[in-house]
Protein backbone atom coordinates (compact mmCIF):
# COMPACT_ATOMS: atom_id res chain seq x y z
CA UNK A 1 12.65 -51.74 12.25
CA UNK A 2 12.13 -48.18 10.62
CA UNK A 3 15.23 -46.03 9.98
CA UNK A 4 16.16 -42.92 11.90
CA UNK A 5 14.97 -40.37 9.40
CA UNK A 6 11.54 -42.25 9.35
CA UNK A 7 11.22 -42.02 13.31
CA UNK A 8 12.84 -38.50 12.92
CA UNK A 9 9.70 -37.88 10.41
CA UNK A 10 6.92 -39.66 13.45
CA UNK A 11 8.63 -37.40 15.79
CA UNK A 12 7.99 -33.84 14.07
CA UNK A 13 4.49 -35.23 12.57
CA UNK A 14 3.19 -35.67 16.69
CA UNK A 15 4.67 -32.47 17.51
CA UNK A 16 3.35 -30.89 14.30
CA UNK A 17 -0.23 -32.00 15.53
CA UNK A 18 0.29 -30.43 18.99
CA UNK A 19 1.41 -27.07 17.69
CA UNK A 20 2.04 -25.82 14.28
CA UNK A 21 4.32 -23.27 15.57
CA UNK A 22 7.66 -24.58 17.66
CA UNK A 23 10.79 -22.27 18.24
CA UNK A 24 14.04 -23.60 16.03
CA UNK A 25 17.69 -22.81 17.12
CA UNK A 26 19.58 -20.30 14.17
CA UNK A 27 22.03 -21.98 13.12
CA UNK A 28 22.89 -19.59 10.08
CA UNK A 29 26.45 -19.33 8.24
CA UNK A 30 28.19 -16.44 6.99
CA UNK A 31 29.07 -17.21 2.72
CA UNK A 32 32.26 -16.21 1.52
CA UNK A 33 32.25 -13.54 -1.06
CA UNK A 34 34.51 -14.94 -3.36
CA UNK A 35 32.89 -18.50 -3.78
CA UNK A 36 30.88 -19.89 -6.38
CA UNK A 37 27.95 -20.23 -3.92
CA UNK A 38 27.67 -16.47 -3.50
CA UNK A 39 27.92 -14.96 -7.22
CA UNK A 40 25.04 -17.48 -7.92
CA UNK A 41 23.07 -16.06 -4.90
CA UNK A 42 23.65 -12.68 -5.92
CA UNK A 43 23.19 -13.43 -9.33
CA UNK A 44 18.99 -12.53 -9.25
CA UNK A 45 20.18 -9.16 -7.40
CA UNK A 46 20.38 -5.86 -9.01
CA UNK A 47 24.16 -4.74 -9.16
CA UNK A 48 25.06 -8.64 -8.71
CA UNK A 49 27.52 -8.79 -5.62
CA UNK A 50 28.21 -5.28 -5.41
CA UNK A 51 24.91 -4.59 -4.44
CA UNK A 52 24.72 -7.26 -1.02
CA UNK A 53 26.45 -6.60 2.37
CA UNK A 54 26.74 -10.56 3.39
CA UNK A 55 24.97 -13.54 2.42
CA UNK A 56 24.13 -16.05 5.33
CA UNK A 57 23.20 -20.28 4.38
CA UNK A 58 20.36 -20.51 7.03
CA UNK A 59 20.81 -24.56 8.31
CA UNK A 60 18.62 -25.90 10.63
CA UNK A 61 17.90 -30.05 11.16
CA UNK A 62 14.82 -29.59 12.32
CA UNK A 63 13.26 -27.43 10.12
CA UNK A 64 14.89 -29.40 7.21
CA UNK A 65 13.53 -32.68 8.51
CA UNK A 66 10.42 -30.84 8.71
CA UNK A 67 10.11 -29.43 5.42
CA UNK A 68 11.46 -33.12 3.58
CA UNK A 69 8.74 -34.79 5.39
CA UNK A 70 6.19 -32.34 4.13
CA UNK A 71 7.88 -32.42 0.77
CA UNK A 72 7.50 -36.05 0.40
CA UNK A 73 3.84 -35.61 1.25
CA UNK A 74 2.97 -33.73 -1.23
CA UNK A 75 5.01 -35.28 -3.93
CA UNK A 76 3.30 -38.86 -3.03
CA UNK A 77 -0.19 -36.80 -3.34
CA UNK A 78 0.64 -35.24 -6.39
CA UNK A 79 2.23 -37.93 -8.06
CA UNK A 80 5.27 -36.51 -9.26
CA UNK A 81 7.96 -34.24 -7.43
CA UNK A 82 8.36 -30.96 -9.23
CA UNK A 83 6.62 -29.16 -6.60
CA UNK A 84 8.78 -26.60 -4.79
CA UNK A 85 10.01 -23.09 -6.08
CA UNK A 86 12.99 -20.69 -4.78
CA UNK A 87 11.29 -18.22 -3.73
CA UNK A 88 11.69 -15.00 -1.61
CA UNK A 89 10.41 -12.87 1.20
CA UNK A 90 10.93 -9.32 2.29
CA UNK A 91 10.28 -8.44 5.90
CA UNK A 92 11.54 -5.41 8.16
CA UNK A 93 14.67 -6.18 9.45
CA UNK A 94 14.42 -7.31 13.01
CA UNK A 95 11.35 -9.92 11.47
CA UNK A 96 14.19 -12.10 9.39
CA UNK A 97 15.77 -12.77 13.15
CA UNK A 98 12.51 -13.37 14.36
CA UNK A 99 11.66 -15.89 12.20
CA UNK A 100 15.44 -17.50 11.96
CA UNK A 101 14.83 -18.03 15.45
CA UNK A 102 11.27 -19.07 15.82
CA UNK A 103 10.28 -20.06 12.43
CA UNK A 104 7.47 -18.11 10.15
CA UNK A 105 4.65 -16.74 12.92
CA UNK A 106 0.67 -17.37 12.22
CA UNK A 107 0.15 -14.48 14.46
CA UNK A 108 2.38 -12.08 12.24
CA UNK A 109 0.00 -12.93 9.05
CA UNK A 110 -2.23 -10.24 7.50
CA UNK A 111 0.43 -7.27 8.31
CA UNK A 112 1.37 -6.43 4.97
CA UNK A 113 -1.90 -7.36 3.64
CA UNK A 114 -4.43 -10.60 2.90
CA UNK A 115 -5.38 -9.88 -0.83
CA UNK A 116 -4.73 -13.51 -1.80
CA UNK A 117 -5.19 -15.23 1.86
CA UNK A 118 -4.37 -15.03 5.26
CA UNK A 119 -0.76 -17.07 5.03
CA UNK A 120 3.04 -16.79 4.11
CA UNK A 121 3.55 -14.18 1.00
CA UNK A 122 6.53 -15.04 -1.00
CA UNK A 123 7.30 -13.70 -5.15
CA UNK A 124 9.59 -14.96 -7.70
CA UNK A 125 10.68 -11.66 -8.02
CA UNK A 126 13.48 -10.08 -5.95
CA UNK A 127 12.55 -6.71 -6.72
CA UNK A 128 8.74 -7.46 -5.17
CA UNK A 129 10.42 -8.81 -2.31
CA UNK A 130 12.84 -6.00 -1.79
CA UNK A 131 9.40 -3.79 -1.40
CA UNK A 132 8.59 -4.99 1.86
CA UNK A 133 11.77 -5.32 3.08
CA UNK A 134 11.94 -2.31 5.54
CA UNK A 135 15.79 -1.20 6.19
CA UNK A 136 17.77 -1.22 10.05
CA UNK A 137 17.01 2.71 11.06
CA UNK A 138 20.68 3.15 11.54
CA UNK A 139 22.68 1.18 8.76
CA UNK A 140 19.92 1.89 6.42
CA UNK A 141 20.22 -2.37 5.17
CA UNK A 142 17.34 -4.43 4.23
CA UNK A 143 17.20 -8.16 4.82
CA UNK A 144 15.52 -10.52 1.84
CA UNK A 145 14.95 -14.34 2.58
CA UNK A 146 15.46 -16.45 -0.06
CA UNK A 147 13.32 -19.72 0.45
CA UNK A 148 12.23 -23.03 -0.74
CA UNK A 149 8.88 -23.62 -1.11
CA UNK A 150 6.01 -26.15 -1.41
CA UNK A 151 3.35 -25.01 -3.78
CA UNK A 152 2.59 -26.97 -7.10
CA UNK A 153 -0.12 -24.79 -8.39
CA UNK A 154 0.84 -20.98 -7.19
CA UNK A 155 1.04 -20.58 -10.58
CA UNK A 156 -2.40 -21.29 -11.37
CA UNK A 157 -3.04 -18.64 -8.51
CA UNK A 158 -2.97 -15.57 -10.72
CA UNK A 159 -5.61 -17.66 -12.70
CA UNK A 160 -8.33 -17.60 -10.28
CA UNK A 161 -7.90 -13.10 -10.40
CA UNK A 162 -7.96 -12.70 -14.07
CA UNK A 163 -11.65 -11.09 -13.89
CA UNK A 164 -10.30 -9.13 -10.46
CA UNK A 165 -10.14 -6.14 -13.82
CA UNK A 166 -13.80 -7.05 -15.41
CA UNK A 167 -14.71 -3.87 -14.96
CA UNK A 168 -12.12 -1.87 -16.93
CA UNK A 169 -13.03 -1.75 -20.89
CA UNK A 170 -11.83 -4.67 -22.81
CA UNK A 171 -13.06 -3.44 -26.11
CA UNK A 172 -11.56 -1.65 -29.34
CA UNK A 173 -8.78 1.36 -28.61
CA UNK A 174 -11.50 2.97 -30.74
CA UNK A 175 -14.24 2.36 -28.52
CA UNK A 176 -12.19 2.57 -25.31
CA UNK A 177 -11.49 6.39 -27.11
CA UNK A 178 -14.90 6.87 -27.41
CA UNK A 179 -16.22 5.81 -23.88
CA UNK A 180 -12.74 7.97 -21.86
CA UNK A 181 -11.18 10.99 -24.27
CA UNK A 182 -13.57 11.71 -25.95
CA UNK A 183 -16.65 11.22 -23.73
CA UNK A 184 -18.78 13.91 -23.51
CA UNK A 185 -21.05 13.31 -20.66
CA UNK A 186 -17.83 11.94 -18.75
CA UNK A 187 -14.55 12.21 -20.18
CA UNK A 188 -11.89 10.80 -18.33
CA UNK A 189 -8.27 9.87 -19.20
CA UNK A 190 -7.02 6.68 -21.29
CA UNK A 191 -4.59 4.16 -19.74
CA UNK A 192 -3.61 1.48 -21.85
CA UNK A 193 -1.94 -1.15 -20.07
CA UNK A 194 0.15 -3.34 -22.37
CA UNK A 195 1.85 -6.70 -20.61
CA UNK A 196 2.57 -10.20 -21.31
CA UNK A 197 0.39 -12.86 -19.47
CA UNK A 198 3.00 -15.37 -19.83
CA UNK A 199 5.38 -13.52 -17.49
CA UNK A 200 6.50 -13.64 -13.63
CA UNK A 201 6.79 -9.88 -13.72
CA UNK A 202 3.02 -9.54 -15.36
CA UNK A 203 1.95 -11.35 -12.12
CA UNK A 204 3.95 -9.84 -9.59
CA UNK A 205 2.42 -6.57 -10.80
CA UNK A 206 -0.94 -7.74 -10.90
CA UNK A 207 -1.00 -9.16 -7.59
CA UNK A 208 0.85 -6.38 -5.64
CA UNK A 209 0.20 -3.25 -7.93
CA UNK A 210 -3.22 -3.56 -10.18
CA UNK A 211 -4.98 -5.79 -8.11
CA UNK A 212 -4.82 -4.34 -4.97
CA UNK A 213 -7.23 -2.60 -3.45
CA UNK A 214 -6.78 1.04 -3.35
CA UNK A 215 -5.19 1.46 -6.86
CA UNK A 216 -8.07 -0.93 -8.52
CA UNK A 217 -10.54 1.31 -7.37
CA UNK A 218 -8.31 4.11 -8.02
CA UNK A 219 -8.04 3.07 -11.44
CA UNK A 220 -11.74 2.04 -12.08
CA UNK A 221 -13.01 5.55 -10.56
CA UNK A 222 -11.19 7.84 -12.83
CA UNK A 223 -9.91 6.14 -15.75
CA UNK A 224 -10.55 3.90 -18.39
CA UNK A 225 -8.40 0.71 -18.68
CA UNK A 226 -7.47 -1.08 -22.13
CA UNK A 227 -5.46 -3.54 -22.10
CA UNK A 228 -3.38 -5.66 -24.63
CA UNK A 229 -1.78 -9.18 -24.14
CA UNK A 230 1.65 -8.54 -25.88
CA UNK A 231 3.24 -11.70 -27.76
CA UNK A 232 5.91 -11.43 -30.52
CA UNK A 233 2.93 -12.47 -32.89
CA UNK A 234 0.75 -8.81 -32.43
CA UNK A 235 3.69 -6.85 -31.45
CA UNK A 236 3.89 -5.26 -34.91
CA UNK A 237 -0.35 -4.73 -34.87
CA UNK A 238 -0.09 -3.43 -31.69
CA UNK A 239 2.38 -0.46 -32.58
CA UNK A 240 0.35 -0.17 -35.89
CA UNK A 241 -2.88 0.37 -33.64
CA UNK A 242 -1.61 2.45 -31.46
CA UNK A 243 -0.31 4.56 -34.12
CA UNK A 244 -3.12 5.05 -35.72
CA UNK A 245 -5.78 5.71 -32.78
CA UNK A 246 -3.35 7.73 -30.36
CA UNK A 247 -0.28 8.74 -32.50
CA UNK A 248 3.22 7.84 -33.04
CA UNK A 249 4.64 9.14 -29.71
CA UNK A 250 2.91 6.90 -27.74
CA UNK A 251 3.51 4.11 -30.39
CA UNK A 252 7.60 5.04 -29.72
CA UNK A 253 7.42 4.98 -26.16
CA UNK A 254 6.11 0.79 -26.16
CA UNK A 255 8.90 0.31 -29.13
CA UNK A 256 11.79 1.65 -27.01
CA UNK A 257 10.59 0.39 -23.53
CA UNK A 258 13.33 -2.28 -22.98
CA UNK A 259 11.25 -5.53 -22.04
CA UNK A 260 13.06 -5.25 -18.58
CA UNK A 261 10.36 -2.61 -17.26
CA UNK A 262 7.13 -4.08 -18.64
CA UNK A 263 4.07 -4.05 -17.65
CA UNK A 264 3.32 -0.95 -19.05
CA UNK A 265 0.70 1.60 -17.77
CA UNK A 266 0.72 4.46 -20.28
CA UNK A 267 -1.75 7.27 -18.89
CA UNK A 268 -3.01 9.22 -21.82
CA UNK A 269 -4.75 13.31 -22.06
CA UNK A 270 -5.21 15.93 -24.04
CA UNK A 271 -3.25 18.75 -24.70
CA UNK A 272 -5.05 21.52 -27.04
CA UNK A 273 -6.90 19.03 -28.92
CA UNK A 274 -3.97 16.54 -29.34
CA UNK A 275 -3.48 13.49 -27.60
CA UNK A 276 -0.52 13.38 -24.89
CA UNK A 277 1.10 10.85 -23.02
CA UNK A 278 0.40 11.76 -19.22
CA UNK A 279 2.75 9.86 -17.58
CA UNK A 280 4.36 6.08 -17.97
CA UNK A 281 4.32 3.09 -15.40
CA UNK A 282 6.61 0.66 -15.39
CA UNK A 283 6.21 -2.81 -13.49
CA UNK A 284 9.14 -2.19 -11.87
CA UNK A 285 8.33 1.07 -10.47
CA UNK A 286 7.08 0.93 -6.47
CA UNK A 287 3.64 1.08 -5.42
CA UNK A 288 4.02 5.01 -4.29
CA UNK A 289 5.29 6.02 -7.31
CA UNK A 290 2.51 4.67 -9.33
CA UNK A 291 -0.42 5.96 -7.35
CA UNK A 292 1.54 9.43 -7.78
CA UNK A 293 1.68 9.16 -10.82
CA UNK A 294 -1.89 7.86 -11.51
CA UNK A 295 -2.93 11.20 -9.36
CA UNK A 296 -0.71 13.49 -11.36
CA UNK A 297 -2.20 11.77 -15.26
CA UNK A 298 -5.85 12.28 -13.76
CA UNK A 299 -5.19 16.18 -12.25
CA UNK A 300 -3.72 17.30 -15.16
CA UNK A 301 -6.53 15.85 -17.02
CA UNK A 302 -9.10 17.36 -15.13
CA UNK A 303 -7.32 20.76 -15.70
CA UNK A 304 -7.65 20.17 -19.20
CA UNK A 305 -10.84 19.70 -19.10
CA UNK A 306 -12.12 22.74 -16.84
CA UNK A 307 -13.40 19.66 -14.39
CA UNK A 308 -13.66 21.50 -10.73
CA UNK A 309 -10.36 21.02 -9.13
CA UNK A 310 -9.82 21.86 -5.49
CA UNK A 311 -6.34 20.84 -5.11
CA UNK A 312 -4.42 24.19 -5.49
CA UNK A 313 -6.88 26.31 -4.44
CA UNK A 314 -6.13 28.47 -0.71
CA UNK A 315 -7.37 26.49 2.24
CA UNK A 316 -9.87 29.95 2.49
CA UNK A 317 -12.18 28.78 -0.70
CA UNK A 318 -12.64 24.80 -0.16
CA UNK A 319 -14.86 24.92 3.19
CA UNK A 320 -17.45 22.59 1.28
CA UNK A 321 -14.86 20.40 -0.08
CA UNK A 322 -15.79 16.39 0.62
CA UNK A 323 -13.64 13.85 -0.67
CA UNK A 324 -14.52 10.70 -0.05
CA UNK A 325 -11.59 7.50 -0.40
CA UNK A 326 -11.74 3.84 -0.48
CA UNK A 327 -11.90 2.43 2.56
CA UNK A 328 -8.94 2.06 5.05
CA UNK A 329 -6.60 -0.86 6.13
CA UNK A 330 -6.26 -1.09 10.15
CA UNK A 331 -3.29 -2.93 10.96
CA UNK A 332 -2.88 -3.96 14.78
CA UNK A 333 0.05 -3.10 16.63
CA UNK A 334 1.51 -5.36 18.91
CA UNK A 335 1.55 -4.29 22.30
CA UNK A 336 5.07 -5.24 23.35
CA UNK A 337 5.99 -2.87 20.61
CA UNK A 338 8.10 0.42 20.65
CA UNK A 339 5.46 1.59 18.18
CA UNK A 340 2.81 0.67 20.83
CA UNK A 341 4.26 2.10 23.82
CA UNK A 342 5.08 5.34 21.69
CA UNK A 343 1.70 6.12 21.14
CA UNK A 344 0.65 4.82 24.13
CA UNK A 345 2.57 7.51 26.19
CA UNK A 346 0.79 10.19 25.86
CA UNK A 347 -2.26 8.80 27.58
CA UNK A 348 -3.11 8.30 31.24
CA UNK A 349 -1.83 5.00 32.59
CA UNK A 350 0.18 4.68 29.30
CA UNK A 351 -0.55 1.02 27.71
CA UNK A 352 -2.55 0.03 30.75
CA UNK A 353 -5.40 2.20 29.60
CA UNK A 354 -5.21 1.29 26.19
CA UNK A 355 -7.28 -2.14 24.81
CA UNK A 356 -5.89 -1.63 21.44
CA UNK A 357 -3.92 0.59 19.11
CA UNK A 358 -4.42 -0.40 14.72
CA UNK A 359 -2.27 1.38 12.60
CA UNK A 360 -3.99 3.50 9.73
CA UNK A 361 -3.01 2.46 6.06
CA UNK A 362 -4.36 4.57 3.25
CA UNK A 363 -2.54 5.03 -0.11
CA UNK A 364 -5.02 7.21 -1.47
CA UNK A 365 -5.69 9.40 1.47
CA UNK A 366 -1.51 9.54 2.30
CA UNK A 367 -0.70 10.90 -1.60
CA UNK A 368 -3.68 13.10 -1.76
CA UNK A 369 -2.83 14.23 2.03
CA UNK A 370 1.39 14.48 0.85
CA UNK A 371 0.48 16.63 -2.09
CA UNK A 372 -1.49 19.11 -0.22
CA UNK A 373 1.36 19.26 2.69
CA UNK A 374 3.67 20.17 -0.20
CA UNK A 375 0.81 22.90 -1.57
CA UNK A 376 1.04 24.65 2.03
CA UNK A 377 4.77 24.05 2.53
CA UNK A 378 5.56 25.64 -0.78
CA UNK A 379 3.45 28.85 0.42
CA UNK A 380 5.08 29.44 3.76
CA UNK A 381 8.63 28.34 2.14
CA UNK A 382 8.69 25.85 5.28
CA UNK A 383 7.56 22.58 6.44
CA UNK A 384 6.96 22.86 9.88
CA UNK A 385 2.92 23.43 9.00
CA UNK A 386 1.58 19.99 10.22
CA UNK A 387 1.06 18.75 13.80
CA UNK A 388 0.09 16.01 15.33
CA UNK A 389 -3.55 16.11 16.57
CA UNK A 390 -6.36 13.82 18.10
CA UNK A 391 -10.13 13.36 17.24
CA UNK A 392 -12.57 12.12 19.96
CA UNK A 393 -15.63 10.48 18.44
CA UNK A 394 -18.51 7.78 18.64
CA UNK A 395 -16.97 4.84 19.23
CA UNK A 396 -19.32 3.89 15.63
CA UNK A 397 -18.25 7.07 14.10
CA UNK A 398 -14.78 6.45 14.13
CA UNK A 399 -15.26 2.99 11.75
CA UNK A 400 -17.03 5.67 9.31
CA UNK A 401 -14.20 7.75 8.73
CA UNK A 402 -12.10 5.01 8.32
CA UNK A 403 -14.34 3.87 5.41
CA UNK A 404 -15.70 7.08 3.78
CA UNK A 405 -12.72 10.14 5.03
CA UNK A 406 -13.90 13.13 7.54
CA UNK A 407 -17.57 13.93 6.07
CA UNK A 408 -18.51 17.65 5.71
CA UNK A 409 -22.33 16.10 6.74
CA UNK A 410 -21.13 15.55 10.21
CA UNK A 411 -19.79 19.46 10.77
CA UNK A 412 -21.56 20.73 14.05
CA UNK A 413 -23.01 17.91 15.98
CA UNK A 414 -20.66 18.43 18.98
CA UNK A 415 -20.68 22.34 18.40
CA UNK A 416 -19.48 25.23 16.09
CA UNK A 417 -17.54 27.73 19.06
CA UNK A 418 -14.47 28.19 16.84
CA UNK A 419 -15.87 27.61 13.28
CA UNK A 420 -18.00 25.19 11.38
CA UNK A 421 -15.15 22.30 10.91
CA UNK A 422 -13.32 19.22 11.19
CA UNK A 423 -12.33 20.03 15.21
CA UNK A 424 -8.98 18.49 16.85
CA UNK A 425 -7.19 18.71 19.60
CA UNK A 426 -3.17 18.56 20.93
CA UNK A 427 -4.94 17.13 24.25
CA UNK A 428 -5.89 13.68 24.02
CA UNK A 429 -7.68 14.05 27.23
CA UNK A 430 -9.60 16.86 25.43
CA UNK A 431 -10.22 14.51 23.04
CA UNK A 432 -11.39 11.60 25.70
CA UNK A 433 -14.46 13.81 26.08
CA UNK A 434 -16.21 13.55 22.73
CA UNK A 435 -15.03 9.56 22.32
CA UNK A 436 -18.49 8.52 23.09
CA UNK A 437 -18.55 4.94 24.16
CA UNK A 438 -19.49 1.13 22.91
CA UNK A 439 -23.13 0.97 24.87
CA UNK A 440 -22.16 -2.75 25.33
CA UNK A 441 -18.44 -2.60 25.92
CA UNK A 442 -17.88 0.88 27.23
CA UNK A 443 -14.70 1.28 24.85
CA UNK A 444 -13.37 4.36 23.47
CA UNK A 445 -12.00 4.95 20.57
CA UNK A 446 -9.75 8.18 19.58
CA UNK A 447 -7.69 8.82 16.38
CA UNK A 448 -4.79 10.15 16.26
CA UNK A 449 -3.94 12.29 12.69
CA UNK A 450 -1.65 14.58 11.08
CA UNK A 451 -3.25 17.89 10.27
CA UNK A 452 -2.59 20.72 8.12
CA UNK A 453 -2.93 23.82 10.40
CA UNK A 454 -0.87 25.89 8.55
CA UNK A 455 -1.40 29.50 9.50
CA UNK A 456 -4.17 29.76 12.44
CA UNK A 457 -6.39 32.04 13.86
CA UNK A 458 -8.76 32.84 16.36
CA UNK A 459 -12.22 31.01 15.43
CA UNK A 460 -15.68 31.78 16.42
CA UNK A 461 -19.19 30.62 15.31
CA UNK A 462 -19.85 32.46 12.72
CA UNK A 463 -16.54 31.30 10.62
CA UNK A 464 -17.43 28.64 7.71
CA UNK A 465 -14.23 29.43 5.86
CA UNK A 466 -10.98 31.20 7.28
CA UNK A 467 -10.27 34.77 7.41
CA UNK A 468 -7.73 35.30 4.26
CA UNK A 469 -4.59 34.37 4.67
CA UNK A 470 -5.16 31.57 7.47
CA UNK A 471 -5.24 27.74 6.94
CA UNK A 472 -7.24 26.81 10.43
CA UNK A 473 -9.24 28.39 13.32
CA UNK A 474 -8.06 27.89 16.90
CA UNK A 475 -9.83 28.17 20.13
CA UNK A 476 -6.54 28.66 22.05
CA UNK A 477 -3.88 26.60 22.89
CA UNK A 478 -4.96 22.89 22.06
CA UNK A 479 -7.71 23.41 19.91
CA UNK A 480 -7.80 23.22 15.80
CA UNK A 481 -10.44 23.68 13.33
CA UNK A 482 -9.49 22.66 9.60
CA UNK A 483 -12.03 23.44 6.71
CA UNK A 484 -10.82 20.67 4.17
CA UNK A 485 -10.82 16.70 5.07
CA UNK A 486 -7.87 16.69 2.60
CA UNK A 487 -5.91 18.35 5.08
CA UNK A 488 -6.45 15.04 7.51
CA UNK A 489 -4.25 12.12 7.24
CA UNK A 490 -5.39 9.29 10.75
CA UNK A 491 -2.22 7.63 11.68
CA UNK A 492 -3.48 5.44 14.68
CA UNK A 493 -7.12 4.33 15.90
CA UNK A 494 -6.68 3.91 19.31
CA UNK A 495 -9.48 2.08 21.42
């Protein structure tokens, strides 16, 4: 005769086999503030209590049974049962209900990324968690599951990545000196990154900051990377190093950084003929921040340096600018969506017409596209200089610009009436006629950008650059011509 809780266990294992995914009833609790249970929760929050709305204990049978049965699984496997860790997950807001009610959903994976695998993220850190955790539009809260988890070796998981930075110089400060500051073929600035490989935080940062795409190849473009394993054993060699090869300031700045914010990413330049201190990362800092600031370190640098700089220059005098960016992220959006049908809307037959919308994700092109919005806005003393625009294309076209930015090469091949640039229209229909189609599929595809018109013009043929003063040609009403594929940011590829 087997026991309830072993025919409980046969039970979930058969329906496991017939579908991974099952919907479980929420059968949440609110906590009391005041008890024990709830200071300990709040405990790993910044601000402790003060800073949390409610806490809910999420209890569920089934999921419990579930997870014990796995549990015990793995433990017989492994031989011993230290194999779960608390763990937690931050989601947008409506997702926490979503998966309260219907339990963590395969076909949700890969929307915040697949760096590591297409699964389940979770961090021990709070503060990584609280980065994904998009707030409720009108109370402005964030929701953060807290979880229990089976996974004996995650830790070993930061292991397999530790040549993800091979590339970046390993070598003496003296030599890493020698090959960025003072290069002279190809200087570029110094950023010594200075963490401790024994801690949660150094892995949290790796994973979601230095190993991710964009900012590693951010990072292995422009600068050159030194890095130093920090135990209480070289801390004192370390500041003597430093010292010596880069200067005391920079050797004060590690001393006084409270252990609280490391990793540290200190960006180093020059500043007539002395060393300076760029700007300083901290691991606790958010993924924006750090790319502007990684932007900011190299621009100044290349200002020092007399490198050509097109940032601040008048939309007028960059017609041959071509920037090229690593390639894009398309994340799809789910067609019962508001998101979807938003977009969708200003097409004919709405989502019936529509195969597929993927939403455009682009660190690189979104601060370099942000910092020329604020270039523009600070001329006209206004922000209203942006619209929303769309691009018709080859359907293989559009995967190109995705991967390599608007290309200066491709100027003319569907004509040059109002100027000899990057053309857009507020028609998607417009549009619909230069979205050349799949030969095999007959799809479409169309993107849909912000621009930076800023001050327009009439256009004609013979225009290569704007008339002083302007920003973009126009050819009327619903046509825009911009001269700089900076001035671009694609929101949505729609197909």
């Amino acid at each position: 005769m087997i026991s309830d809780i072993e025919a409980f266990a046969l039970l979930i294992q058969t329906r496991d086999a017939f579908d991974a995914r099952f919907e479980l009833p929420d059968t949440s609790g609110l906590m009391p503030e005041e008890s024990d249970e709830f200071q300990r929760v709040a405990a790993d929050f910044d601000g402790k209590a003060s800073s949390i709305v409610r806490i809910d204990r999420i209890e569920n049978a089934v999921w419990l049974m579930q997870y014990l049965n796995q549990k015990q699984i793995v433990d017989a496997r492994l031989g011993y049962d230290d194999t779960e860790e608390l763990l937690f997950h931050g989601c947008p807001y409506a997702a926490a209900e979503q998966i309260l009610q219907q339990a963590f959903d395969h076909s949700r994976i890969g929307r915040n990324g697949t760096y590591f695998g297409y699964g389940f993220y979770f961090s021990t850190s709070r503060q990584v968690s609280d980065r994904y955790a998009v707030p409720n539009s009108s109370t402005d809260e964030k929701r953060i599951l807290m979880v229990s988890c089976i996974e004996h070796s995650y830790r070993s998981l930061a292991s397999r990545f530790t040549t993800a930075l091979s590339p970046h110089r390993q070598d003496s400060l003296d030599e890493a000196l020698t090959n960025s500051l003072f290069n002279l073929t190809n200087p570029r600035p110094l950023a010594l990154y200075i963490y401790d490989d024994q801690s949660p935080a150094t892995d949290n940062f790796n994973e979601l900051v230095l190993y991710s795409e964009s900012i590693n190849t951010y990072l292995a473009a422009q600068f050159i990377l030194w890095k130093w394993n920090l135990t209480e054993d070289n801390y004192h060699e370390l500041l003597t190093i430093v010292a010596t090869n880069v200067g005391e300031e920079v050797a004060t700045v590690i001393d006084s950084s409270p252990i609280e914010v490391y990793p540290l990413l200190i960006c180093l330049g020059f500043d007539q003929d002395q060393i300076k201190i760029e700007s300083v990362i901290q691991g606790i800092m958010s993924n924006s921040e750090i790319f502007a600031l990684l932007i900011q370190a190299q621009d100044s640098f290349g200002v020092q340096y007399g490198l050509p700089d097109t940032n601040d220059l008048n939309l007028t005098n960059i017609s041959r600018e071509n920037w090229s960016i690593p390639a894009s992220t398309l994340i799809q959006v789910p067609k019962e969506s508001d998101e979807f049908q938003r977009v969708a809307a200003d097409f004919d037959g709405g989502a019936s017409s529509i195969v597929r919308i993927d939403r455009i994700e682009n660190a690189v092109w979104l601060m370099q596209y942000l910092k020329q919005k604020q270039i523009v806005d600070a001329r006209f003393g206004y922000n209203d200089r942006e619209k929303l625009l769309f691009h018709g294309c080859p359907y293989a076209a559009a995967e190109q610009i995705l991967q390599q930015a608007f290309d200066h090469s491709r100027i003319g091949r569907n004509g040059t009436s109002y100027g000899h640039g990057f053309y857009f229209s507020t028609s998607p229909y417009v549009s619909d006629g230069y979205a050349v189609p799949n030969p095999s599929t007959g799809e479409k595809r169309i993107l849909m950008c912000r621009v930076l018109v800023g001050r327009s013009c009439e256009g004609n043929s013979t225009m290569r650059t704007c008339p002083s003063n302007y920003d973009s040609t126009t050819g009327g009403s619903n046509i825009y011509v911009v001269y700089s594929n900076r001035h671009i940011l694609p929101e949505y590829l729609i197909t």
